[in-house]
N, C-alpha and C. Protein backbone atom coordinates (compact mmCIF):
# COMPACT_ATOMS: atom_id res chain seq x y z
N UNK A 1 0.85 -1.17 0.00
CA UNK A 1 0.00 0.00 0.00
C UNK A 1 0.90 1.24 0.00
N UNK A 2 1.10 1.82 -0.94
CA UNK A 2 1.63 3.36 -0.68
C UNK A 2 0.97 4.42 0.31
N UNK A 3 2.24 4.93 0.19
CA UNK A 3 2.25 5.95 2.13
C UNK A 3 2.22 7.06 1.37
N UNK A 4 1.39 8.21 1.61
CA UNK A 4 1.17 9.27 1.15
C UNK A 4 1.50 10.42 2.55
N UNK A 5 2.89 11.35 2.33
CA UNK A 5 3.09 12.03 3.54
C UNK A 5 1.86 12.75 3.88
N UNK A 6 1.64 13.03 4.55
CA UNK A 6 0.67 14.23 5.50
C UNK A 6 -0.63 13.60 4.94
N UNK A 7 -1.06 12.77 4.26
CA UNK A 7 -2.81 12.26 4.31
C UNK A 7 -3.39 11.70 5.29
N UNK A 8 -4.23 12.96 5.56
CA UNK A 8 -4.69 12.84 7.05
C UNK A 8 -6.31 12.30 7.00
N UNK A 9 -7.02 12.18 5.50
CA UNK A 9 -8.03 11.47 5.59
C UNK A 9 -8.60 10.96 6.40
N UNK A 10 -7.16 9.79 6.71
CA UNK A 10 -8.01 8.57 7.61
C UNK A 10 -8.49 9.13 9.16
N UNK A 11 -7.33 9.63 9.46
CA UNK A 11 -7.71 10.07 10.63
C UNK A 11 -8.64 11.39 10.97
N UNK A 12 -9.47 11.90 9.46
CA UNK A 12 -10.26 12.90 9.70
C UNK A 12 -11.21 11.83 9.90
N UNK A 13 -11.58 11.37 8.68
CA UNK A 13 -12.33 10.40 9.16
C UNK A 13 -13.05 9.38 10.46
N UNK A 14 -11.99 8.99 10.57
CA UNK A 14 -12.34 7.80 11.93
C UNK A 14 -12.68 8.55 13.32
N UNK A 15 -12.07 9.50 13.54
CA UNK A 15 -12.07 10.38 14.41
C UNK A 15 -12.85 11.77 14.72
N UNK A 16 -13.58 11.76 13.65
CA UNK A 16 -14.29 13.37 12.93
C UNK A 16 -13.67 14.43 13.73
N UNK A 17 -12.16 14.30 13.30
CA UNK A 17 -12.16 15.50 13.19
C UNK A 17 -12.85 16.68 12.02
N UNK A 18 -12.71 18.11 12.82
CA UNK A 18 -12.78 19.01 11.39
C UNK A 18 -11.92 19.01 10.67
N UNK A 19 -12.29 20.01 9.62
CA UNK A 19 -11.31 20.56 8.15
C UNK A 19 -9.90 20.55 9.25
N UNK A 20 -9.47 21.71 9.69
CA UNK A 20 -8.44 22.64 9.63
C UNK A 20 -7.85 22.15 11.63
N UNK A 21 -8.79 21.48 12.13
CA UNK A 21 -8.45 21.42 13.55
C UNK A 21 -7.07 20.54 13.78
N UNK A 22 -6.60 20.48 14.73
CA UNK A 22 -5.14 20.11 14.91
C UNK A 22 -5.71 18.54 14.93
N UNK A 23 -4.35 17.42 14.69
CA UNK A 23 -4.27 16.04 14.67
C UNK A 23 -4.10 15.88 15.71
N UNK A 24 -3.09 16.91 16.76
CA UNK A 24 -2.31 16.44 17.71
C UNK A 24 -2.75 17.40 18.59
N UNK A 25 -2.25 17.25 20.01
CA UNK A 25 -2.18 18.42 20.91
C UNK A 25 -1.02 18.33 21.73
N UNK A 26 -0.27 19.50 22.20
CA UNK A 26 0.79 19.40 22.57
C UNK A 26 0.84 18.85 24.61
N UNK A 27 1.49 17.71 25.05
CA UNK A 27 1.36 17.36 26.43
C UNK A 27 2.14 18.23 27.35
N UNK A 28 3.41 18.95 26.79
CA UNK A 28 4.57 18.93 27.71
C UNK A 28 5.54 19.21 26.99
N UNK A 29 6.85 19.18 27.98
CA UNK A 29 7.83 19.41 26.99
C UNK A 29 9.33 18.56 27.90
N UNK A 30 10.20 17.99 27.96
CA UNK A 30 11.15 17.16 28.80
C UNK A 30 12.46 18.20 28.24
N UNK A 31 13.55 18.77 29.53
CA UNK A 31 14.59 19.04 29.10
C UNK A 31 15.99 17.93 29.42
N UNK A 32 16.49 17.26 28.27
CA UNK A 32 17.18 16.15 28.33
C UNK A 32 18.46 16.34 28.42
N UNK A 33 18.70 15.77 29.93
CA UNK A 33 20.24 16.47 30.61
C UNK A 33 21.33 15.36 29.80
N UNK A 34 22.18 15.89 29.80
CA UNK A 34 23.74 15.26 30.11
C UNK A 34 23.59 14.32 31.48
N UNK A 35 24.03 12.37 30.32
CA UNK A 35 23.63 11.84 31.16
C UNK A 35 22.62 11.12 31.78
N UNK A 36 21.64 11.49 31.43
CA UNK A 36 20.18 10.75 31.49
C UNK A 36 19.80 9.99 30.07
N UNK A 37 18.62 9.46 30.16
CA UNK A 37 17.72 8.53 29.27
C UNK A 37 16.40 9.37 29.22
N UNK A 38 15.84 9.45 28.65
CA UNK A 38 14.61 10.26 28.08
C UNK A 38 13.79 9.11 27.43
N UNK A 39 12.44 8.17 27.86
CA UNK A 39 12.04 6.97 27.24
C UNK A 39 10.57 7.49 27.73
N UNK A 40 9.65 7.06 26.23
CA UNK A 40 8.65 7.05 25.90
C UNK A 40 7.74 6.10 25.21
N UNK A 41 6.57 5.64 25.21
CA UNK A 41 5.93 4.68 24.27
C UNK A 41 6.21 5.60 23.07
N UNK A 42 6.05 4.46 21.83
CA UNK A 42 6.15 5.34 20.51
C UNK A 42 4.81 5.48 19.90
N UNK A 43 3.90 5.71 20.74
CA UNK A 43 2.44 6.52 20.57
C UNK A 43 2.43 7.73 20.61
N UNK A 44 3.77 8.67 21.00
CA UNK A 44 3.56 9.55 21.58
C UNK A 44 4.40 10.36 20.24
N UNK A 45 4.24 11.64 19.62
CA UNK A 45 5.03 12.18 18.06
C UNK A 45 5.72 12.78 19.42
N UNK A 46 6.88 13.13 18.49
CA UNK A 46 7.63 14.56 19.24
C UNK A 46 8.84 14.97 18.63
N UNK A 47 9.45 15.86 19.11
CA UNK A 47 10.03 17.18 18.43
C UNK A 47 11.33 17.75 18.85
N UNK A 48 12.33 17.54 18.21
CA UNK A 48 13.50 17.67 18.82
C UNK A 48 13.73 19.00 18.13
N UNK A 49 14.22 19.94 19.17
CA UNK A 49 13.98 21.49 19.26
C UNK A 49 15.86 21.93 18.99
N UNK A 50 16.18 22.92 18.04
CA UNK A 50 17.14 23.58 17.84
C UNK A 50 18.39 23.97 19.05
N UNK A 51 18.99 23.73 19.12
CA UNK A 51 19.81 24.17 20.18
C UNK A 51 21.15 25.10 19.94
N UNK A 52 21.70 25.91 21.17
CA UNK A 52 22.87 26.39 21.33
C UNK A 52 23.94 25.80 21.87
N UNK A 53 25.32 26.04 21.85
CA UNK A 53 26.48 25.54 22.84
C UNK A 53 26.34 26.63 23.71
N UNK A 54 26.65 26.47 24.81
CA UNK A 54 27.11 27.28 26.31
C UNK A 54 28.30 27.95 25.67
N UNK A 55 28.69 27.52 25.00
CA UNK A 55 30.06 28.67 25.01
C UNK A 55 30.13 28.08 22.72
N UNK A 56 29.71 29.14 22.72
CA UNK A 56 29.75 29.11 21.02
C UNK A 56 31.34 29.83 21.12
N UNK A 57 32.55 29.41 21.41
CA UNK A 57 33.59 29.45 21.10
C UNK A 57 34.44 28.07 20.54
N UNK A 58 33.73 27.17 21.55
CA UNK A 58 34.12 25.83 21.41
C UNK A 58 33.86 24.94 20.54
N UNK A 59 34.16 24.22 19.85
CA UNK A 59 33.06 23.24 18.98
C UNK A 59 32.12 22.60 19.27
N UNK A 60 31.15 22.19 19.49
CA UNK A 60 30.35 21.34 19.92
C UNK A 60 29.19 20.48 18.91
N UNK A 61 28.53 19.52 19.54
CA UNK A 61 27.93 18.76 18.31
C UNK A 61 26.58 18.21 19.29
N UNK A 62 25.72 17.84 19.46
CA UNK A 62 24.34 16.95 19.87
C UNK A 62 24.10 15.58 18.86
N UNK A 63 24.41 14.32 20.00
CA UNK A 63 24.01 13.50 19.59
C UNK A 63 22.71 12.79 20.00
N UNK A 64 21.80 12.26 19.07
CA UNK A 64 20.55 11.67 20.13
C UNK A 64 20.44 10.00 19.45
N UNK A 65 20.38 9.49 20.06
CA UNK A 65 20.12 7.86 19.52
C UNK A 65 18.97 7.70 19.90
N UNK A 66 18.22 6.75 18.76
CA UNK A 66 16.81 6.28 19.01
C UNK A 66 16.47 5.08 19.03
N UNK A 67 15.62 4.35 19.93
CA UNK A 67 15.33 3.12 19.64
C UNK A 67 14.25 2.88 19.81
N UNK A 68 13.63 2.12 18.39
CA UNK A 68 12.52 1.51 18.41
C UNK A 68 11.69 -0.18 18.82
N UNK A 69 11.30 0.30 20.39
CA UNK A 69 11.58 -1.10 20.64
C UNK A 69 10.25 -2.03 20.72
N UNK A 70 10.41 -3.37 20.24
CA UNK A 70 8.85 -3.57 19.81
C UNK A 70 9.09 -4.98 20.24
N UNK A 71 7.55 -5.88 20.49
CA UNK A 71 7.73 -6.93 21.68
C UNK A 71 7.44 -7.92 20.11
N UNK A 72 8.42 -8.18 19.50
CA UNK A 72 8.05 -9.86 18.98
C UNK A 72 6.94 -10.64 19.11
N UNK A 73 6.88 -11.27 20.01
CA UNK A 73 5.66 -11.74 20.40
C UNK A 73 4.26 -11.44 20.67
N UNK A 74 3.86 -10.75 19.97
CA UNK A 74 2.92 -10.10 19.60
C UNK A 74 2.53 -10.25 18.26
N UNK A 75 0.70 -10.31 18.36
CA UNK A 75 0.11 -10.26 17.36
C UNK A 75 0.11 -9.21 16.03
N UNK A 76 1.28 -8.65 16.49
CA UNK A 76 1.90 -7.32 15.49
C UNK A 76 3.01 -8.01 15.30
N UNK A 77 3.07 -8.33 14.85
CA UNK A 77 4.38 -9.38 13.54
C UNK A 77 3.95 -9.65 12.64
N UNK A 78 4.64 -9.11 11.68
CA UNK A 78 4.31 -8.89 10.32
C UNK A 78 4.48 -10.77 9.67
N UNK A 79 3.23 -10.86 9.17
CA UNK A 79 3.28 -12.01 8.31
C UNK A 79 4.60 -12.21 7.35
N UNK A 80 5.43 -13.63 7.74
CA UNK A 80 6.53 -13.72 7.01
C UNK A 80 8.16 -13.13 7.84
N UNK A 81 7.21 -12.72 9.21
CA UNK A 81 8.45 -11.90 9.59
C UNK A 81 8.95 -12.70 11.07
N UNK A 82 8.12 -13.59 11.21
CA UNK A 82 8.49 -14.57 12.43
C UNK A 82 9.04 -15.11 12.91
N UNK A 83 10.50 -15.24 11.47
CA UNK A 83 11.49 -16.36 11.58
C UNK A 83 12.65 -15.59 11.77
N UNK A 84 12.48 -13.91 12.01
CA UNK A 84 13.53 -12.95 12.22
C UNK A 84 13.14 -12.37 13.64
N UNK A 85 11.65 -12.80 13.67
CA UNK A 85 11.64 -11.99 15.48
C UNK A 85 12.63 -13.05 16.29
N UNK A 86 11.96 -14.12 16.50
CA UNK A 86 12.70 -15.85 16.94
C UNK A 86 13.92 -15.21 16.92
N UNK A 87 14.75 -14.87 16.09
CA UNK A 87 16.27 -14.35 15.47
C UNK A 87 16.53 -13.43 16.24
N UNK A 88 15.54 -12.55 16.63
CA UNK A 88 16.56 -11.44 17.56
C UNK A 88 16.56 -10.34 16.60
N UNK A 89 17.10 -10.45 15.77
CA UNK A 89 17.24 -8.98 15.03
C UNK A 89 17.79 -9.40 13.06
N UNK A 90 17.34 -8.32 12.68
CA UNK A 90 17.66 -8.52 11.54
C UNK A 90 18.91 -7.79 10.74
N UNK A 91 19.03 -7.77 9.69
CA UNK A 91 20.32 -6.86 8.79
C UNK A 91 19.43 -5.54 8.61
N UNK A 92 20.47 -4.73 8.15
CA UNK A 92 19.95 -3.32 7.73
C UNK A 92 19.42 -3.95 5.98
N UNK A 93 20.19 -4.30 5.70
CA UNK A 93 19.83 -4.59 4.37
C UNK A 93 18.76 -5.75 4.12
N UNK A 94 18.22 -6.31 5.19
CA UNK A 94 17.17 -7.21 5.24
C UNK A 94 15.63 -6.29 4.99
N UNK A 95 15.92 -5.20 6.21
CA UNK A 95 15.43 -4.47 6.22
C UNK A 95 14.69 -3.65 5.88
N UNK A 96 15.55 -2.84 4.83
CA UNK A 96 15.51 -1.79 3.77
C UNK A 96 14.43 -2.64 2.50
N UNK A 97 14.88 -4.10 2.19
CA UNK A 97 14.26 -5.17 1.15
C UNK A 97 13.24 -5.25 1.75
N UNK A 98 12.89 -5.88 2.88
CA UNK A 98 11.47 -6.09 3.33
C UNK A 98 10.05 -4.72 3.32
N UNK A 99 11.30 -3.18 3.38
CA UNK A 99 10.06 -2.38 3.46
C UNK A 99 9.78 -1.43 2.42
N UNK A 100 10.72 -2.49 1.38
CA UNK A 100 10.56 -1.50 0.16
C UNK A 100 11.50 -0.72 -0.31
């Protein structure tokens, strides 16, 4: 099935929303120290916000790693894909083939 960015149809639909009303609403906002873990269900969108260095003399860089972590065993396993949950994990290039 092709993915069409921003077609929000479905979810005008199912949900009635209106025309023009927001999809989302904003909960909060987390400031993520040096050092900590920042973990969320991935139900939740969000927004990684522009930043400064403390001292714009120095070089500096922001790294964020993400992980998407999902329970195998579950009735959300993709047909055909059962013999790689069992496995633990798959290739990037398994990957990339399986989603197109």
């Amino acid at each position: 099935m092709p993915y069409i960015n921003d077609d929000n149809r479905g979810w005008r639909w199912a949900y009635e929303f209106a025309d023009r009303e927001a999809l989302n609403q904003e909960l909060g906002s987390i400031v993520a120290k040096e050092g900590k873990c920042v973990v969320f269900p991935n139900i939740y969108q969000y927004r990684v916000q522009p930043f400064e260095l403390a001292d714009n003399t120095k070089p500096g860089y922001r790294k964020i790693l993400c992980f998407f972590l999902v329970d195998p065993f579950t009735k959300g396993v993709v047909r055909g894909m059962a013999d790689y949950a069992l496995m633990g994990t798959i290739t990037k290039e398994d990957a990339h083939c399986r989603n197109g």
